[in-house]
Protein backbone atom coordinates (compact mmCIF):
# COMPACT_ATOMS: atom_id res chain seq x y z
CA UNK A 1 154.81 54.69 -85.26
CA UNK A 2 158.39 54.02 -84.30
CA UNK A 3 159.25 52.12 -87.64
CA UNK A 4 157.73 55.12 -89.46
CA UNK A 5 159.56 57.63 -87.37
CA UNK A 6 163.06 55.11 -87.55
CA UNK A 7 162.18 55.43 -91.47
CA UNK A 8 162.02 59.33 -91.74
CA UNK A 9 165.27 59.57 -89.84
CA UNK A 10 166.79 56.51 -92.46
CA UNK A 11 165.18 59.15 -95.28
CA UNK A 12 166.88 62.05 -94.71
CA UNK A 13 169.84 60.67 -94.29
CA UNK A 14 169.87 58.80 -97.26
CA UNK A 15 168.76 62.77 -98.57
CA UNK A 16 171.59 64.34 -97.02
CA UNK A 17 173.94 61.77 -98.01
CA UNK A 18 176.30 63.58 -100.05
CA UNK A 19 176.01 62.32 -103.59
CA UNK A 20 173.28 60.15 -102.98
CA UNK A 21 170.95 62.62 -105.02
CA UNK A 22 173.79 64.50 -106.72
CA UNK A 23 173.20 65.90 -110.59
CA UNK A 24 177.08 65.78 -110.40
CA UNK A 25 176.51 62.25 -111.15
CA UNK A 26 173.49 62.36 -113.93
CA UNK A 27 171.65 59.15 -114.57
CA UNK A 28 173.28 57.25 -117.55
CA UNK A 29 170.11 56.01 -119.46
CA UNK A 30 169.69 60.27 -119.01
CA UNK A 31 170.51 61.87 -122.59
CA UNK A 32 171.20 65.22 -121.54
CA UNK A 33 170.90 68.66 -123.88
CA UNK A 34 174.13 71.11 -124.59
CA UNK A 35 172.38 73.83 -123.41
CA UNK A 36 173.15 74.71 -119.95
CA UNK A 37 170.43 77.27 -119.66
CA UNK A 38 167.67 75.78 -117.24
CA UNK A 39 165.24 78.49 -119.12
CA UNK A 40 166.04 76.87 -122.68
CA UNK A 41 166.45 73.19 -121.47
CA UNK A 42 163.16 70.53 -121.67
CA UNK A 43 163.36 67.43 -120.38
CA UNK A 44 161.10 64.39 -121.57
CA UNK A 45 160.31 61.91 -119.36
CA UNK A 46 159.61 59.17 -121.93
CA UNK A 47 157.66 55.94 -121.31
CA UNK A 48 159.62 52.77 -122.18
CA UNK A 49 163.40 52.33 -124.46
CA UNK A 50 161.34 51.79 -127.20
CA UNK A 51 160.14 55.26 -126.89
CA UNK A 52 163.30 56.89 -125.56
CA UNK A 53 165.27 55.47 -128.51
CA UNK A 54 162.87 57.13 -130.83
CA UNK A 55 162.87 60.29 -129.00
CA UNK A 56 166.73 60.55 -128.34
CA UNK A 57 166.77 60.36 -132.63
CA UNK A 58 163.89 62.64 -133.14
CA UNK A 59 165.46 65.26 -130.57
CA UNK A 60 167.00 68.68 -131.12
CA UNK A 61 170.78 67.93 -128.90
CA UNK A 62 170.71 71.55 -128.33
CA UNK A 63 168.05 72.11 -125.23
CA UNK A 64 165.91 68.90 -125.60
CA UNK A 65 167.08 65.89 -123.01
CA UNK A 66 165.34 62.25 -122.74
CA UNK A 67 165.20 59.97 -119.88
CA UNK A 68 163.45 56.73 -120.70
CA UNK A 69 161.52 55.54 -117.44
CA UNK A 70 160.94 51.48 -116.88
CA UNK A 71 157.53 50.92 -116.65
CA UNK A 72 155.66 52.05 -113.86
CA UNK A 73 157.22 54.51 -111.19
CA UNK A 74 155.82 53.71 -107.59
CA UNK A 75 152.66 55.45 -106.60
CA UNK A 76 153.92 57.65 -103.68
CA UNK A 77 150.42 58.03 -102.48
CA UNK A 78 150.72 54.81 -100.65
CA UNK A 79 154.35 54.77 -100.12
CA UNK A 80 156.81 55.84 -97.10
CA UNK A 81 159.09 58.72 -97.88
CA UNK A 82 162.37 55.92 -97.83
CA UNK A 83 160.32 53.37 -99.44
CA UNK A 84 159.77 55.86 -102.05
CA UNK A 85 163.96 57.00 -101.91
CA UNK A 86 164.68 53.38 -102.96
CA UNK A 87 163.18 52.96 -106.43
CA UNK A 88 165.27 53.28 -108.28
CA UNK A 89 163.11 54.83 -111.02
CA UNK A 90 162.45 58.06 -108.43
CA UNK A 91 166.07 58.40 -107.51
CA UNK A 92 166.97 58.77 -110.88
CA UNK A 93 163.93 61.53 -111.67
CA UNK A 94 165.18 63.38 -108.63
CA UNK A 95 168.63 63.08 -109.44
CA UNK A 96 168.33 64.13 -113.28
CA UNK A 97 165.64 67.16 -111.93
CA UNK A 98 168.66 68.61 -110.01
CA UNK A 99 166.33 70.15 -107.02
CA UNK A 100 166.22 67.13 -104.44
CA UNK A 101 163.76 65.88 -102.48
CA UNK A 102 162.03 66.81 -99.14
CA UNK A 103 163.71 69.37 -96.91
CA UNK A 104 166.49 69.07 -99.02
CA UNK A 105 164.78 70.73 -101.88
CA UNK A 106 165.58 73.67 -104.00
CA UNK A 107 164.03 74.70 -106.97
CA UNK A 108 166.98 77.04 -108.07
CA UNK A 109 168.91 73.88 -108.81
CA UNK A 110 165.86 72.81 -111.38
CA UNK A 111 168.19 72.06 -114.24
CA UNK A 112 165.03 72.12 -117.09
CA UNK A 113 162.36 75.35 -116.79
CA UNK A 114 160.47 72.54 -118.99
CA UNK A 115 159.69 69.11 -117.71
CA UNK A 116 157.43 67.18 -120.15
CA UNK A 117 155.60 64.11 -119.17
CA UNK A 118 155.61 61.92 -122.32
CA UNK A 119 153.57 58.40 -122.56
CA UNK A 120 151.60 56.48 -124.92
CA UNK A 121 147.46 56.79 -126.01
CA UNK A 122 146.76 53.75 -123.93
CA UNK A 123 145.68 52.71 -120.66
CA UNK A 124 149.20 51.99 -119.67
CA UNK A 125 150.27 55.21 -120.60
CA UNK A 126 147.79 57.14 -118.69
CA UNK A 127 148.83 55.28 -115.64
CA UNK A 128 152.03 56.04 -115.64
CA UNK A 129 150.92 59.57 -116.34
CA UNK A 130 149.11 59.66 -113.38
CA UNK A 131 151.61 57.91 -111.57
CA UNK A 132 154.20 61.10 -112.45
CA UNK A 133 151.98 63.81 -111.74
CA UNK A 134 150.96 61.88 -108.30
CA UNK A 135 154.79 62.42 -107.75
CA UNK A 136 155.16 65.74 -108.64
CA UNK A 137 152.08 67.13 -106.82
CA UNK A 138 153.44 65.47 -103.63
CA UNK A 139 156.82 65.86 -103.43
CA UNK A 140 157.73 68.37 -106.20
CA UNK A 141 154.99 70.82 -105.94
CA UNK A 142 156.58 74.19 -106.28
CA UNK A 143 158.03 72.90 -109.56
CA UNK A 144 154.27 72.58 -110.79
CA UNK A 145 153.34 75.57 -109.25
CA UNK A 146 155.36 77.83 -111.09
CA UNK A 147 154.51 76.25 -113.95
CA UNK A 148 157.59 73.97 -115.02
CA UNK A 149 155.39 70.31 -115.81
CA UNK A 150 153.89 69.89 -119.06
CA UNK A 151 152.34 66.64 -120.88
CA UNK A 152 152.86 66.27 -124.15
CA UNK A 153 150.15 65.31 -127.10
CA UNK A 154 151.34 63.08 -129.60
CA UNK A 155 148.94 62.71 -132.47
CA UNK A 156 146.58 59.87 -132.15
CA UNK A 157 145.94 59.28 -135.74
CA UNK A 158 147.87 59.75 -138.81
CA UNK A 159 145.78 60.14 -142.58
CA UNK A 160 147.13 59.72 -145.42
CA UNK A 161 145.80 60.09 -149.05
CA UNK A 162 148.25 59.59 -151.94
CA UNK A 163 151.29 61.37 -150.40
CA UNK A 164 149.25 64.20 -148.42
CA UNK A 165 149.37 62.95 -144.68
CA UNK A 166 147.57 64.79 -142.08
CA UNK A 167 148.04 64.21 -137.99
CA UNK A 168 145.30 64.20 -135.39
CA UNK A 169 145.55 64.75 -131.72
CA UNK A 170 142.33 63.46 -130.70
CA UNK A 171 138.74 61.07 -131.86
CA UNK A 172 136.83 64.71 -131.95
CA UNK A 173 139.16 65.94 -135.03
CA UNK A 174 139.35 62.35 -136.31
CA UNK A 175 135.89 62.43 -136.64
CA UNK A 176 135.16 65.97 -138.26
CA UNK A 177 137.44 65.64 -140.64
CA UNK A 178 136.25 62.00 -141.60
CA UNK A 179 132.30 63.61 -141.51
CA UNK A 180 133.36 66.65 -143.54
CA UNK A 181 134.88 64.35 -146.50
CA UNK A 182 132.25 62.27 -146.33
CA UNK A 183 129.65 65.35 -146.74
CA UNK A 184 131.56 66.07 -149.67
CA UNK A 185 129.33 67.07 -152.71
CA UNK A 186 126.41 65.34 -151.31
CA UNK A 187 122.80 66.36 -149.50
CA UNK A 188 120.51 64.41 -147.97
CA UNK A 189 116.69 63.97 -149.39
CA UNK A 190 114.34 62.40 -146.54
CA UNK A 191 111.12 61.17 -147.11
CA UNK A 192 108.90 63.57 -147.12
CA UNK A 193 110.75 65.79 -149.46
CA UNK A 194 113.11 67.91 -146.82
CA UNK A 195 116.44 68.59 -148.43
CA UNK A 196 119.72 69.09 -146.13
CA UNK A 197 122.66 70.52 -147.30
CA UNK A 198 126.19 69.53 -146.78
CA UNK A 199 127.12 71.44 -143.93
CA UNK A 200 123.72 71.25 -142.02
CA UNK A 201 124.15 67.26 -142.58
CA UNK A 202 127.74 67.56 -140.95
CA UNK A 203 126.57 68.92 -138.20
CA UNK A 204 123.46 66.49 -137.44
CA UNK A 205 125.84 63.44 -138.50
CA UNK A 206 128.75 64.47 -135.51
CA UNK A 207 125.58 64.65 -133.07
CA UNK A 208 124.50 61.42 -134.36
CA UNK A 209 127.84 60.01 -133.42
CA UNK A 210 127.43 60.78 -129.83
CA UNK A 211 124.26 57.76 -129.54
CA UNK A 212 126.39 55.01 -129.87
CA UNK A 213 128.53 56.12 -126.62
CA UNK A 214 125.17 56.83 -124.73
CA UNK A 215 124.12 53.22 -125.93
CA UNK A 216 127.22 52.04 -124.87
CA UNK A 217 126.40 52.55 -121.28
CA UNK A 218 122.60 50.72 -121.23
CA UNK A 219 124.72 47.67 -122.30
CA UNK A 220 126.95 48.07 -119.68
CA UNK A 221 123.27 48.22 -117.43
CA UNK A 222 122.46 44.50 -119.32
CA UNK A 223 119.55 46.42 -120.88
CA UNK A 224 119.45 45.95 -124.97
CA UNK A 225 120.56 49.26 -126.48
CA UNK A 226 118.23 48.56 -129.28
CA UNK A 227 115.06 48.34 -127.66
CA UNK A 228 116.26 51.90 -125.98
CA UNK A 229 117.15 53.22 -128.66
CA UNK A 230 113.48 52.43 -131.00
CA UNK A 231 111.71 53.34 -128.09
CA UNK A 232 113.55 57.16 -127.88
CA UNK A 233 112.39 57.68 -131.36
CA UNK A 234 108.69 55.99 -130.95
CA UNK A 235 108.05 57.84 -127.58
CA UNK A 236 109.58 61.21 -128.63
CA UNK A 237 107.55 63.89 -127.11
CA UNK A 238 105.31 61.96 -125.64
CA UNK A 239 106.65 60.33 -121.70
CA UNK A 240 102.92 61.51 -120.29
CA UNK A 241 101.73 57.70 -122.00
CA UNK A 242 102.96 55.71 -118.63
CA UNK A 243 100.02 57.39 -116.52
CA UNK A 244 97.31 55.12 -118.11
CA UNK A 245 96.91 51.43 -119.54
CA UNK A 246 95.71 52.71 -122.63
CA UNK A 247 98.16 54.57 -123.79
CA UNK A 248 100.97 52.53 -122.54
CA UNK A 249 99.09 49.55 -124.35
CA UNK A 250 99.18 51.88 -127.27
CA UNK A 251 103.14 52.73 -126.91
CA UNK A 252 103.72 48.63 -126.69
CA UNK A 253 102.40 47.77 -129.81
CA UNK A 254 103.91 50.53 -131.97
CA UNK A 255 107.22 48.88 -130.43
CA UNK A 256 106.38 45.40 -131.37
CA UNK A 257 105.55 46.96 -134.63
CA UNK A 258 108.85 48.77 -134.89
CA UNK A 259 111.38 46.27 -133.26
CA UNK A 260 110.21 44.04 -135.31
CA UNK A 261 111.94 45.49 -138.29
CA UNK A 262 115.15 46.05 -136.06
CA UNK A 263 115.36 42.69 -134.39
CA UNK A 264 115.73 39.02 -135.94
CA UNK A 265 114.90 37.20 -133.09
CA UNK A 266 111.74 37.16 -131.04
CA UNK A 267 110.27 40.00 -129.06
CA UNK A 268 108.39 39.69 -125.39
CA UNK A 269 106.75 42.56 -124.65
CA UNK A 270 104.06 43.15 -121.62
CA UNK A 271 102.63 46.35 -119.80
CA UNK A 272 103.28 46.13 -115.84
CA UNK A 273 101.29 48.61 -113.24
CA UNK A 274 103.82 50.45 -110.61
CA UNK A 275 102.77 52.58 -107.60
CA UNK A 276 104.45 56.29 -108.07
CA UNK A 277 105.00 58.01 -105.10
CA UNK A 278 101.79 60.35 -105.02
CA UNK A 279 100.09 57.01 -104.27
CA UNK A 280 98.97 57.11 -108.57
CA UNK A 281 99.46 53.71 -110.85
CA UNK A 282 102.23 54.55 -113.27
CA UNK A 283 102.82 51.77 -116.02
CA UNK A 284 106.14 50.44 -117.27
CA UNK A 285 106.76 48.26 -120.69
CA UNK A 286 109.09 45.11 -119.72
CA UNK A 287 110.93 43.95 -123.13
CA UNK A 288 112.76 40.81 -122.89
CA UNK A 289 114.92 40.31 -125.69
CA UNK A 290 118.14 38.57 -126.25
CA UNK A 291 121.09 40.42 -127.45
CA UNK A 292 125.01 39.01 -127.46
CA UNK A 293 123.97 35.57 -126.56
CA UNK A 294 121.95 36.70 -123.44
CA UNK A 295 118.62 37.32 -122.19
CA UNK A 296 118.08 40.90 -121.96
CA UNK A 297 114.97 42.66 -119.98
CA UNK A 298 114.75 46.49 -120.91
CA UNK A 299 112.28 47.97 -118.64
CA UNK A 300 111.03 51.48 -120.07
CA UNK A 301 109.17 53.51 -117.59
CA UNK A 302 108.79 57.80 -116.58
CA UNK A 303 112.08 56.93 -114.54
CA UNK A 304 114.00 56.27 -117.67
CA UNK A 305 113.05 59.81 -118.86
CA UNK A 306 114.34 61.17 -115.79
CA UNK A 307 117.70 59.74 -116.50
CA UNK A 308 120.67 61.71 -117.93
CA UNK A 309 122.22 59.34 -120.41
CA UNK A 310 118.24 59.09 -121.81
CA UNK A 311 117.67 62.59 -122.21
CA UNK A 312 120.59 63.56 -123.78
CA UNK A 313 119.70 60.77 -126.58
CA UNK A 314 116.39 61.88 -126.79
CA UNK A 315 117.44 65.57 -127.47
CA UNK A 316 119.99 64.62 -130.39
CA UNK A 317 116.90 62.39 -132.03
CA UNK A 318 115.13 65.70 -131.50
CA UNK A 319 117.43 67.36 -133.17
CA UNK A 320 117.81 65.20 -136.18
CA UNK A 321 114.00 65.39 -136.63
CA UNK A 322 115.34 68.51 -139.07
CA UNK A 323 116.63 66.07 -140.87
CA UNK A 324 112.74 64.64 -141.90
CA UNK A 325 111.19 61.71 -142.32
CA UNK A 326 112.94 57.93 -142.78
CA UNK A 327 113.70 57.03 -145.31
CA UNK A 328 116.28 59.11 -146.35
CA UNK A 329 118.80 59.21 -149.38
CA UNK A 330 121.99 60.43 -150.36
CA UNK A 331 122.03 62.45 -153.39
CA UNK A 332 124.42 64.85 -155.54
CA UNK A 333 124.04 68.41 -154.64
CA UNK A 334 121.64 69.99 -156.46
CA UNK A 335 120.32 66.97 -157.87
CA UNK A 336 117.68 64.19 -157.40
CA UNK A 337 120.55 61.15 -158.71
CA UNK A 338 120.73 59.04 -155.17
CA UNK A 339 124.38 57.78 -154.41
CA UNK A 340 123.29 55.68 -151.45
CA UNK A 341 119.93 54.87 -149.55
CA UNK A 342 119.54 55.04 -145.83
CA UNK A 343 116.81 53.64 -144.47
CA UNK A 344 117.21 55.23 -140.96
CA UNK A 345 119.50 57.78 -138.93
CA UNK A 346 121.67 54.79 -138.18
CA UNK A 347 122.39 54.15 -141.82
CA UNK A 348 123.27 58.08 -142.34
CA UNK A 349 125.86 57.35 -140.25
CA UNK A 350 127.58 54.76 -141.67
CA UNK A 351 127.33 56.00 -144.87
CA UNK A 352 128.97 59.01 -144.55
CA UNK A 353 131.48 57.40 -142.26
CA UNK A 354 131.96 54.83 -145.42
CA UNK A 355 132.48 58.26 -147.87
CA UNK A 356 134.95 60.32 -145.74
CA UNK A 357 137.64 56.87 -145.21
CA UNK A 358 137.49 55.98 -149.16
CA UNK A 359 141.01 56.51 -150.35
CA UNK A 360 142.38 57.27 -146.72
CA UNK A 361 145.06 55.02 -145.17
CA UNK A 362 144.23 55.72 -141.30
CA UNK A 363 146.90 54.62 -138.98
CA UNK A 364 145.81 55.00 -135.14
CA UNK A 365 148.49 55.06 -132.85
CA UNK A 366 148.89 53.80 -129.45
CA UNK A 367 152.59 54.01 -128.54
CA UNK A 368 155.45 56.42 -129.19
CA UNK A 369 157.51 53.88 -130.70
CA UNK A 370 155.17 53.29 -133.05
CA UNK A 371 156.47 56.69 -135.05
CA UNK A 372 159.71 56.69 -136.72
CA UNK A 373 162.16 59.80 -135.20
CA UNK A 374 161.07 61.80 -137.83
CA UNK A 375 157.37 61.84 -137.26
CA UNK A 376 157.86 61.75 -133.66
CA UNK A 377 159.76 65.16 -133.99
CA UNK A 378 157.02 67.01 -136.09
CA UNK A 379 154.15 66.07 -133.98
CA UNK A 380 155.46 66.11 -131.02
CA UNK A 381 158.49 68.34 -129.81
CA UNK A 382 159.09 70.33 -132.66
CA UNK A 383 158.23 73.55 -131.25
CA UNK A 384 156.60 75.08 -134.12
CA UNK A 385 154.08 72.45 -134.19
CA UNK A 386 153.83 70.52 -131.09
CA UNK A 387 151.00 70.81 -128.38
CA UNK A 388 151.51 70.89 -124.66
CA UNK A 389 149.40 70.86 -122.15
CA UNK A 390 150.81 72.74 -118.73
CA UNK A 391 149.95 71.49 -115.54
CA UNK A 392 147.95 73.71 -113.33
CA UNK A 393 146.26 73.32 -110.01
CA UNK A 394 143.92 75.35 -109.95
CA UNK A 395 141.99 74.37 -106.40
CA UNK A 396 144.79 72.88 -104.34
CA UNK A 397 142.45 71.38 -101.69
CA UNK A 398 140.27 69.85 -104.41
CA UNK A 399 143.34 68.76 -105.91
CA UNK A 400 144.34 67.17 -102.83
CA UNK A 401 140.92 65.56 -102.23
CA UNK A 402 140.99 64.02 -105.27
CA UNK A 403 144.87 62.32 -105.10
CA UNK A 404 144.11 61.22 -102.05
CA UNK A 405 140.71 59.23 -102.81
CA UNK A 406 142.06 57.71 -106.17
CA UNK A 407 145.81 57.02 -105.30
CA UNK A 408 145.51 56.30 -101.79
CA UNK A 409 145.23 53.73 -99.47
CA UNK A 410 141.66 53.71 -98.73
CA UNK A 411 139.48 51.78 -101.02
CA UNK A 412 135.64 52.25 -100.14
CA UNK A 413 136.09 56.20 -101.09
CA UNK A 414 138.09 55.20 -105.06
CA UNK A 415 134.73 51.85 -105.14
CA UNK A 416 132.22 55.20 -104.94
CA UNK A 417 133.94 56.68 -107.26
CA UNK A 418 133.87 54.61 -109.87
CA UNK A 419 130.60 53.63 -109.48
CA UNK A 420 129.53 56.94 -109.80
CA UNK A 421 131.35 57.60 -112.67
CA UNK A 422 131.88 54.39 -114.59
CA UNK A 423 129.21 55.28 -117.00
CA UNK A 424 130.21 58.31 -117.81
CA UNK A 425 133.29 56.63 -119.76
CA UNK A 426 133.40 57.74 -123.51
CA UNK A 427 135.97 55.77 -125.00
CA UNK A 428 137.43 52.54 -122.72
CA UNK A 429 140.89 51.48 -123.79
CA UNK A 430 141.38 47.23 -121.88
């Protein structure tokens, strides 16, 4: 308690310290605007040189300033006020800002009405994203309450077709516009003679699109997606099988039957009684297959329908029953001539998929300094076409809450949390 208390005293000081914190004496790496006008001036803090040299090019000089950041700022969650004063990376946010820090600070003295977090796509990026806005909730939070903290979106994907190029913030867009080229002209014909237009098939292939994420987390369970998936399709309507040996004998075979067409190598299957909790015999199927150079066991029981990663596959296949029977072809619109045969949903997919990229060179971007200054500019601070997203907090407390458990010291409470929530991950950038 007394080295904390001997460190407040060392802090405020070191605040107080006349120049110490002084916009008199701006950062150097700091590229300041010409415009004087907090109201009119933005300031991006940029992630990396590589970045900041691209954005001090791409930049309008007039009320646009850059301040490259080093890697990762400290996470002020876990650190002491002084501990915090001497990074170097802080001081010079702080000093740059104009307002201070602590008691010391005013927020007339904010030099830029517009302070725009700016990092890459990747993993790295959203850390130090979170790092910043850790740092501004805590020690700068009038400046977000009135609204002054924005993050930027820089396009994630770039398209190009001859000389036409097109920008994308996000996968969502990426995909439509991939699924709506590769509808293009086209319908689908199933097997028992249902016809699907274009735009009804766009919409049933972007729902498609969402299995493989849904999949993605039975792997992550060391079940084999596979076997889940054949068995939504074979058992669709139908969970009520598990509460007698028939039936679930019944259920087994048609999956032997079926998983044989979808697997290579070979297939254990056997029917196991389970006591439910009204004291009845439910039955489970136990598949053991292997899948990625492992054993797998997939055990698919009434629980499994009570799960919310299941149901939410189940209701897309619902959905796509519109689409008819298997097997399915891809022919011109208005005619019988078949471009491409699909022998399941799966296939639809890629197949369309395959249609929309022909022709396109797709560039996916991760980091800022992967645009030249040009492309940076009209993406991403242009102001005519640019996209910001302004930081809010909506439920301080919650807010609160939720910095502490995931930036804090305390690990058991940040372990639930991702436990809880691991699965839920759509797209995992390591």
């Amino acid at each position: 308690a007394s080295r904390a208390r001997e460190a407040a005293r060392k802090a405020r000081e070191f605040v107080r310290r006349k120049g110490a914190l002084d916009s008199a004496a701006l950062p150097g790496k700091l590229a300041d605007c010409q415009n004087e006008d907090p109201e009119e001036a933005e300031l991006y803090l940029v992630e990396g040189d590589s970045a900041g040299g691209s954005a001090k090019q791409a930049r309008d000089k007039a009320y646009q300033a850059i301040l490259p950041l080093r890697g990762k700022i400290l996470n002020v969650e876990k650190a002491r006020f002084d501990k915090m004063l001497a990074s170097e990376e802080i001081r010079t946010i702080i000093t740059a800002l104009g307002t201070r820090i602590g008691a010391e600070f005013d927020i007339s003295k904010l030099r830029y009405h517009k302070v725009v977090i700016m990092t890459d796509a990747d993993v790295d990026g959203s850390h130090i994203r979170t790092l910043l806005l850790t740092f501004f909730f805590r020690q700068m939070n009038e400046l977000v309450a009135r609204g002054h903290l924005y993050i930027a979106q820089p396009p994630l994907y770039k398209v190009k077709r001859g000389k036409a190029e097109r920008y994308m913030k996000d996968e969502s867009e990426f995909a439509e516009f991939i699924v709506n080229g590769g509808v293009q002209g086209v319908e689908l014909l199933s097997d028992n003679g249902v016809r699907t237009d274009a735009e009804a098939l766009k919409k049933q292939v972007l729902s498609l699109r969402r299995i493989e994420p849904l999949l993605d987390a039975f792997d992550k369970e060391r079940q084999d997606p596979r076997v889940v998936l054949t068995f939504a399709k074979a058992a669709l309507g139908n969970h009520d099988f598990v509460q007698h040996r028939e039936t679930t004998e019944k259920m087994a075979e048609r999956l032997r039957q079926e998983l044989a067409d979808v697997l290579k190598d070979p297939v254990e299957i056997e029917v196991i009684s389970s006591a439910a909790g009204s004291g009845e015999t439910n039955y489970r199927i136990r598949v053991l297959t292997r899948y990625k150079g492992s054993s797998r066991e997939t055990m698919l029981s009434h629980e499994l329908w009570l799960r919310g990663h299941f149901r939410r596959l189940t209701r897309i296949i619902e959905e796509a029953a519109q689409l008819g029977t298997r097997p399915y072809k891809l022919v011109e619109a208005g005619k019988n001539e078949v471009i491409e045969r699909c022998p399941d949903l799966e296939d639809i997919i890629r197949a369309v998929d395959e249609r929309g990229r022909k022709g396109l060179a797709i560039t996916r971007y991760k980091g800022l300094g992967e645009m030249n200054p040009e492309q940076l500019w009209e993406t991403t601070m242009e102001p005519k076409n640019r996209t910001f997203l302004q930081v809010r907090v909506e439920d301080a407390i919650n807010a609160d809450e939720i910095f502490t458990m995931l930036m804090g010291d305390e690990v058991e409470p940040r372990r639930k949390f991702i436990e809880e929530n691991a699965l839920k991950i759509r797209n995992l950038d390591i």
